[in-house]
PDB file of N, CA and C in Angstrom:
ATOM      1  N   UNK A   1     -19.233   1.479 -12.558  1.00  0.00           N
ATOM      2  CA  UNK A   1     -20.280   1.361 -11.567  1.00  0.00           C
ATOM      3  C   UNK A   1     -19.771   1.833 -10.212  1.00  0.00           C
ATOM      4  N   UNK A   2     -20.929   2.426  -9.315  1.00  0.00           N
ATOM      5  CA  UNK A   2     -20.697   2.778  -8.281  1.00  0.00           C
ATOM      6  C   UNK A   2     -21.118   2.022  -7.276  1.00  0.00           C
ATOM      7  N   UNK A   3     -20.075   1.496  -5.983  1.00  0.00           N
ATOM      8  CA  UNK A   3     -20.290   0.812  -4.883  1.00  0.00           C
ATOM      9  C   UNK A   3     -20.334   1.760  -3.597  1.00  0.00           C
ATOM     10  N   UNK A   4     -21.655   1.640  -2.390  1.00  0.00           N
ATOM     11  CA  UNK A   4     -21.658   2.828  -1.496  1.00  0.00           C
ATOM     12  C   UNK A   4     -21.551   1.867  -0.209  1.00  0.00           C
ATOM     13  N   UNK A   5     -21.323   1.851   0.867  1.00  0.00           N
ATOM     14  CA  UNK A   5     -21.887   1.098   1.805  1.00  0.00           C
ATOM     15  C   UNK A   5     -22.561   2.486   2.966  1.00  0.00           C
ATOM     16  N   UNK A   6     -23.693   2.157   3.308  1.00  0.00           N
ATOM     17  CA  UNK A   6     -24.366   2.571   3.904  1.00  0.00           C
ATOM     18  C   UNK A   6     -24.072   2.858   5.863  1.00  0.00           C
ATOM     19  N   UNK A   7     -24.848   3.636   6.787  1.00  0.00           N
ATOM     20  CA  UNK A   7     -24.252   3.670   7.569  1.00  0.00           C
ATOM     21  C   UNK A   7     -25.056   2.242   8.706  1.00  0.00           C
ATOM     22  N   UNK A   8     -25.445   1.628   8.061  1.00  0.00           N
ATOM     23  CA  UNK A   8     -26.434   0.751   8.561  1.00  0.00           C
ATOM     24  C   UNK A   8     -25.431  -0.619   8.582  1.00  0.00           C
ATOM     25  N   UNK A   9     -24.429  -0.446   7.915  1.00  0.00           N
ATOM     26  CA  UNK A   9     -23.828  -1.485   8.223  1.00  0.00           C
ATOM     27  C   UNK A   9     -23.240  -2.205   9.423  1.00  0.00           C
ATOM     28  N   UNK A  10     -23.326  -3.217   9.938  1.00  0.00           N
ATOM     29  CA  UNK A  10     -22.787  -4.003  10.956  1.00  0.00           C
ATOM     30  C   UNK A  10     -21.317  -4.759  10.980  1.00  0.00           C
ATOM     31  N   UNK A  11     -20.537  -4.177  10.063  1.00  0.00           N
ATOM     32  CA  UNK A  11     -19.248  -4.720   9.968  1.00  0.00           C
ATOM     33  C   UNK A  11     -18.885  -5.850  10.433  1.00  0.00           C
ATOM     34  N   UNK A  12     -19.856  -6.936   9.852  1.00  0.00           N
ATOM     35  CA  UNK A  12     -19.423  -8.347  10.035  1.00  0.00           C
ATOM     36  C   UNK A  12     -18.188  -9.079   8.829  1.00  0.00           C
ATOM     37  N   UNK A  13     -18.278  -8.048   7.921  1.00  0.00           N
ATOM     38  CA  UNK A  13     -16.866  -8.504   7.137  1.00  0.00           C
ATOM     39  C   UNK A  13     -17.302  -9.324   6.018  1.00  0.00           C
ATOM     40  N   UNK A  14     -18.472  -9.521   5.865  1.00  0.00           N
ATOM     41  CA  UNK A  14     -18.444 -10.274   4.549  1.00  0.00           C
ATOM     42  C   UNK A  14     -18.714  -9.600   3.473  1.00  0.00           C
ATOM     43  N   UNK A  15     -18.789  -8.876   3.077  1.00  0.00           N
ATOM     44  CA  UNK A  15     -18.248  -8.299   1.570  1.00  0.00           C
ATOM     45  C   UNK A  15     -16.955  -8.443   1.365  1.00  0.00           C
ATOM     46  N   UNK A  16     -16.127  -7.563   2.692  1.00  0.00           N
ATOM     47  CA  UNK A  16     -14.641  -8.219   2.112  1.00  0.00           C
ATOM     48  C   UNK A  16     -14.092  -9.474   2.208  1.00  0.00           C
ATOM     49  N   UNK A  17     -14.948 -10.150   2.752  1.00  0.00           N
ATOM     50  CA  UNK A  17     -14.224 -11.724   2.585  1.00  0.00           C
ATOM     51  C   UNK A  17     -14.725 -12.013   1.172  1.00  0.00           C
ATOM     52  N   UNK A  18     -16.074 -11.639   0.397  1.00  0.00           N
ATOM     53  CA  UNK A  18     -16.140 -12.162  -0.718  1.00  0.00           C
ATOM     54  C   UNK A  18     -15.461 -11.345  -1.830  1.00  0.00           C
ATOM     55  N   UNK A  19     -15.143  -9.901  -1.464  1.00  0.00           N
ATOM     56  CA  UNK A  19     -14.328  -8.776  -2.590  1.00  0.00           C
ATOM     57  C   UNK A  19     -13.448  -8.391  -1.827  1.00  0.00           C
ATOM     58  N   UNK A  20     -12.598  -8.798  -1.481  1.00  0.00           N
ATOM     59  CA  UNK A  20     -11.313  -8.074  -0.952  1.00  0.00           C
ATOM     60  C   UNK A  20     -10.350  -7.121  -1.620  1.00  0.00           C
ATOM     61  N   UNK A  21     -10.603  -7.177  -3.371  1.00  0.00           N
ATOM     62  CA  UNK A  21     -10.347  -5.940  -3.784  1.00  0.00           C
ATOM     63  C   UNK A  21     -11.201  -4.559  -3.951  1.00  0.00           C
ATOM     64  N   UNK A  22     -12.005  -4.720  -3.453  1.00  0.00           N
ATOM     65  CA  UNK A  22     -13.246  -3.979  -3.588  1.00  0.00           C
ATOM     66  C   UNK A  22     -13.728  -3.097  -2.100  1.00  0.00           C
ATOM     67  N   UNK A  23     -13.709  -4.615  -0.945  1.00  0.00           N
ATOM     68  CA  UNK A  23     -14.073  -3.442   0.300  1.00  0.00           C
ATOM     69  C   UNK A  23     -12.737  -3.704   1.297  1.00  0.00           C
ATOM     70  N   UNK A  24     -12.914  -3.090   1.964  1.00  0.00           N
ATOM     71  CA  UNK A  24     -11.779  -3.238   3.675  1.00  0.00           C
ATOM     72  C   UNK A  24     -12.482  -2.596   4.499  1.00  0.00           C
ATOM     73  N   UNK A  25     -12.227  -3.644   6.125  1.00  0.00           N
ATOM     74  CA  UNK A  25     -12.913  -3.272   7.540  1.00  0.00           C
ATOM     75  C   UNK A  25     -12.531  -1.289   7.532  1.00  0.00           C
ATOM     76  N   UNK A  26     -13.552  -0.517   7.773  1.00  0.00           N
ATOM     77  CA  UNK A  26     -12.458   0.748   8.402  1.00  0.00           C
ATOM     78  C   UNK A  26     -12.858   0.540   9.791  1.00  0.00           C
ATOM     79  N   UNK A  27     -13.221   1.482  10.589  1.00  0.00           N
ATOM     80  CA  UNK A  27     -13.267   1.536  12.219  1.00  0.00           C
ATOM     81  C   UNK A  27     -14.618   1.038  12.743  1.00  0.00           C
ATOM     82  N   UNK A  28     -15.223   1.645  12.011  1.00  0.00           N
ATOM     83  CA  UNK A  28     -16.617   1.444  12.511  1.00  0.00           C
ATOM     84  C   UNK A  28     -17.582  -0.002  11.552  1.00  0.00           C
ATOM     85  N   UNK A  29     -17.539   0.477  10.388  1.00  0.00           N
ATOM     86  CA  UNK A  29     -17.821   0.045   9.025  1.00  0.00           C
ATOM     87  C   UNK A  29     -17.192  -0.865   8.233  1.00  0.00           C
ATOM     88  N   UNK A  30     -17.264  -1.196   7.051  1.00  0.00           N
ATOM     89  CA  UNK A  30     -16.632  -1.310   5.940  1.00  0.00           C
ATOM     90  C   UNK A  30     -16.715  -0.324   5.399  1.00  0.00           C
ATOM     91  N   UNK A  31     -15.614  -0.076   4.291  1.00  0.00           N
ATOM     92  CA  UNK A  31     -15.212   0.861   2.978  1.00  0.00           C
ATOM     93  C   UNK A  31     -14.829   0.308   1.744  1.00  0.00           C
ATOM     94  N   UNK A  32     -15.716   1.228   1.117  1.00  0.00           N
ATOM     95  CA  UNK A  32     -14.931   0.789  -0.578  1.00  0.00           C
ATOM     96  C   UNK A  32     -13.746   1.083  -0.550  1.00  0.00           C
ATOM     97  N   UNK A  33     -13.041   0.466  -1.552  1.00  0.00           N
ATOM     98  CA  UNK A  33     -11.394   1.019  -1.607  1.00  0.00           C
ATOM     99  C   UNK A  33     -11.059   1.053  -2.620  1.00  0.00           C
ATOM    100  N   UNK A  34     -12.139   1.547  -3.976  1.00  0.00           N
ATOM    101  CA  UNK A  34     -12.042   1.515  -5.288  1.00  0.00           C
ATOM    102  C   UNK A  34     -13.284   3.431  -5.298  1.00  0.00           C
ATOM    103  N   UNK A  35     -12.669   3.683  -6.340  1.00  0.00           N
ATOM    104  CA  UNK A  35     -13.361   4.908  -6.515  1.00  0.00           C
ATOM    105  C   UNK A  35     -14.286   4.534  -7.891  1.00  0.00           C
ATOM    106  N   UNK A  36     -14.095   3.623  -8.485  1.00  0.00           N
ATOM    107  CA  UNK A  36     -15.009   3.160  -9.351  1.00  0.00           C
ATOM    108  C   UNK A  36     -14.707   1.557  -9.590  1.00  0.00           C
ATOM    109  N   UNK A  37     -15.757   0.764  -9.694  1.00  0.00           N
ATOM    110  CA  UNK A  37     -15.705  -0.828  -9.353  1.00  0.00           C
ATOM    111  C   UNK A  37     -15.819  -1.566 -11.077  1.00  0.00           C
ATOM    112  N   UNK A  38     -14.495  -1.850 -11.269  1.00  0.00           N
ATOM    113  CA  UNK A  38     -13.898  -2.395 -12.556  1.00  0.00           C
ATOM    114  C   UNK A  38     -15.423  -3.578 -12.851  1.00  0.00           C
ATOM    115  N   UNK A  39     -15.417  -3.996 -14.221  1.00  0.00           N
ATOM    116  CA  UNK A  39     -16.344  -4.616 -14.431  1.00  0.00           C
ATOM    117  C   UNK A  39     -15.524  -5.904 -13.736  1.00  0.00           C
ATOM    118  N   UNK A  40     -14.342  -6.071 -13.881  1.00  0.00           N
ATOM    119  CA  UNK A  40     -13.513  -7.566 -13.353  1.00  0.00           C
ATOM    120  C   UNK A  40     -14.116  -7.402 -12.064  1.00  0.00           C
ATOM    121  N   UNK A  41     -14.338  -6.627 -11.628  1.00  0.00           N
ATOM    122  CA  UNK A  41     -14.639  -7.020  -9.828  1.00  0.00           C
ATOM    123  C   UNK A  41     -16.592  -6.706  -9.268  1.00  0.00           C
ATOM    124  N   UNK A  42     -16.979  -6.195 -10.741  1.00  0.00           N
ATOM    125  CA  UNK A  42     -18.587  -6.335 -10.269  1.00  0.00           C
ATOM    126  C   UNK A  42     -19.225  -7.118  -9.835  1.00  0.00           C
ATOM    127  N   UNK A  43     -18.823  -8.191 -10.913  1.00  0.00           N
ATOM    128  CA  UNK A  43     -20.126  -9.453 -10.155  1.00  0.00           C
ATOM    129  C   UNK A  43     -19.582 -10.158  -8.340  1.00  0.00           C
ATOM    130  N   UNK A  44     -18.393 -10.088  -8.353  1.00  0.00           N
ATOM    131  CA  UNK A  44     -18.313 -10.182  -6.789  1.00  0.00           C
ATOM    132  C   UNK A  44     -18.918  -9.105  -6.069  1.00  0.00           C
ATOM    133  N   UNK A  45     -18.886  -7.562  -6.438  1.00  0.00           N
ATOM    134  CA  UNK A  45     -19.385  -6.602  -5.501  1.00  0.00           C
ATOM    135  C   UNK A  45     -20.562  -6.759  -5.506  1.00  0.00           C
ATOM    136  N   UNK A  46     -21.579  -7.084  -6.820  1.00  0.00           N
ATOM    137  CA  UNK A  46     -23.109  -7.555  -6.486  1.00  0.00           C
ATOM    138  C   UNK A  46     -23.721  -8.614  -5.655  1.00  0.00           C
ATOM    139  N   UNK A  47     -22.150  -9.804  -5.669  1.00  0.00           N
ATOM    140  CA  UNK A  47     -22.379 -10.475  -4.845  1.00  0.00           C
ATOM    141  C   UNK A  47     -22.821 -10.611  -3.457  1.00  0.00           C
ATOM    142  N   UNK A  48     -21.689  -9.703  -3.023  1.00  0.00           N
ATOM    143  CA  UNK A  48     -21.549  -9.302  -1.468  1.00  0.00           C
ATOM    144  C   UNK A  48     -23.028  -8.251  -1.153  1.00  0.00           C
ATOM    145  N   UNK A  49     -23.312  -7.298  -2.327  1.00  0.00           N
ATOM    146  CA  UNK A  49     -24.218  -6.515  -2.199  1.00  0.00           C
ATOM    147  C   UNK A  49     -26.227  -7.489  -1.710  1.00  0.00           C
ATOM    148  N   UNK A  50     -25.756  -8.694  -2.810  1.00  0.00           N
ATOM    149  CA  UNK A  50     -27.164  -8.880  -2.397  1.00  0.00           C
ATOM    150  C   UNK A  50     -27.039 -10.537  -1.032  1.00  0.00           C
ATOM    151  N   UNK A  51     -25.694 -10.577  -0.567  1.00  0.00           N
ATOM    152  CA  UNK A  51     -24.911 -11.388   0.459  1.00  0.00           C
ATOM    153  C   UNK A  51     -25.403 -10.863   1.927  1.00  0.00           C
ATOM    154  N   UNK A  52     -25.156  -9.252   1.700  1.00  0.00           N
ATOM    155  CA  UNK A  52     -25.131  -8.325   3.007  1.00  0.00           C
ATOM    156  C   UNK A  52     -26.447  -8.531   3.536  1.00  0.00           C
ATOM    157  N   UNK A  53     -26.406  -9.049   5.216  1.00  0.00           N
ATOM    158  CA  UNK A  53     -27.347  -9.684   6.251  1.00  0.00           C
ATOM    159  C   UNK A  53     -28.531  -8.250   6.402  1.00  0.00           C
ATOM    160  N   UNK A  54     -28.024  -6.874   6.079  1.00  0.00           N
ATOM    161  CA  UNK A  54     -28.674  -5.684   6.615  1.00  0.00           C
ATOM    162  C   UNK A  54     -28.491  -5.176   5.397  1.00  0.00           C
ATOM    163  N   UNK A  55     -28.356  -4.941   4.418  1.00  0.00           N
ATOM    164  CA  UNK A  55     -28.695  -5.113   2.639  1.00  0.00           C
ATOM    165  C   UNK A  55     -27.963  -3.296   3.234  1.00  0.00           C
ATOM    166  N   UNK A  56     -26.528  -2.992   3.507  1.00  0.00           N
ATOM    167  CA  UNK A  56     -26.206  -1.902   3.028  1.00  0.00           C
ATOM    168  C   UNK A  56     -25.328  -1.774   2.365  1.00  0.00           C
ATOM    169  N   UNK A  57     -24.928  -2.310   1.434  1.00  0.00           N
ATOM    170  CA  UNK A  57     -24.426  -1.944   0.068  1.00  0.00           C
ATOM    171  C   UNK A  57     -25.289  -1.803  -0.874  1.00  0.00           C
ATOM    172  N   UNK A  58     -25.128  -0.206  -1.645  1.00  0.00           N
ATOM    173  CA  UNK A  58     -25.708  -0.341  -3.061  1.00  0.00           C
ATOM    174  C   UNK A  58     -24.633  -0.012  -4.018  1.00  0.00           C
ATOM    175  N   UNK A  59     -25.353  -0.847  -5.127  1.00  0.00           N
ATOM    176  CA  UNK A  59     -24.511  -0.997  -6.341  1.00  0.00           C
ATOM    177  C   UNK A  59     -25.345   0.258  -7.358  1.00  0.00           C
ATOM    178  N   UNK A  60     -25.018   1.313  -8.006  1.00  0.00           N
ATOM    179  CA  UNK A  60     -25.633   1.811  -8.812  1.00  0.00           C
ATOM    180  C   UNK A  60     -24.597   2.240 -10.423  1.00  0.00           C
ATOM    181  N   UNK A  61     -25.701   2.231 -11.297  1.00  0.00           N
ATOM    182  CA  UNK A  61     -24.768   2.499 -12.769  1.00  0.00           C
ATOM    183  C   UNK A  61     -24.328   3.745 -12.932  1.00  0.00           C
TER     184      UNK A  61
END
């Protein structure tokens, strides 16, 4: 599965507080830090995905 974060994001940090193998702060944003999101770490990335205050993470198959 594929994880995107959008440019709409507000880098308040909670995806990576809930997937920390999955996203990290970059400068502006968050970033994925997986080029494809292990099933071990999906249901946290859906987590954070439907977590996010400005809904920009998408999760797609």
């Amino acid at each position: 599965m594929n994880v995107s974060i959008q440019d709409t994001c507000t880098a308040c940090g909670l995806c990576c507080d809930t997937c920390p193998e999955v996203f990290e702060m970059g400068d502006d944003i968050a970033e994925v830090i997986m080029d494809e999101v292990s099933e071990e770490h999906m249901s946290l990335a859906q987590q954070a995905a439907e977590e996010c205050p400005v809904a920009a993470i998408l999760v797609e198959d």
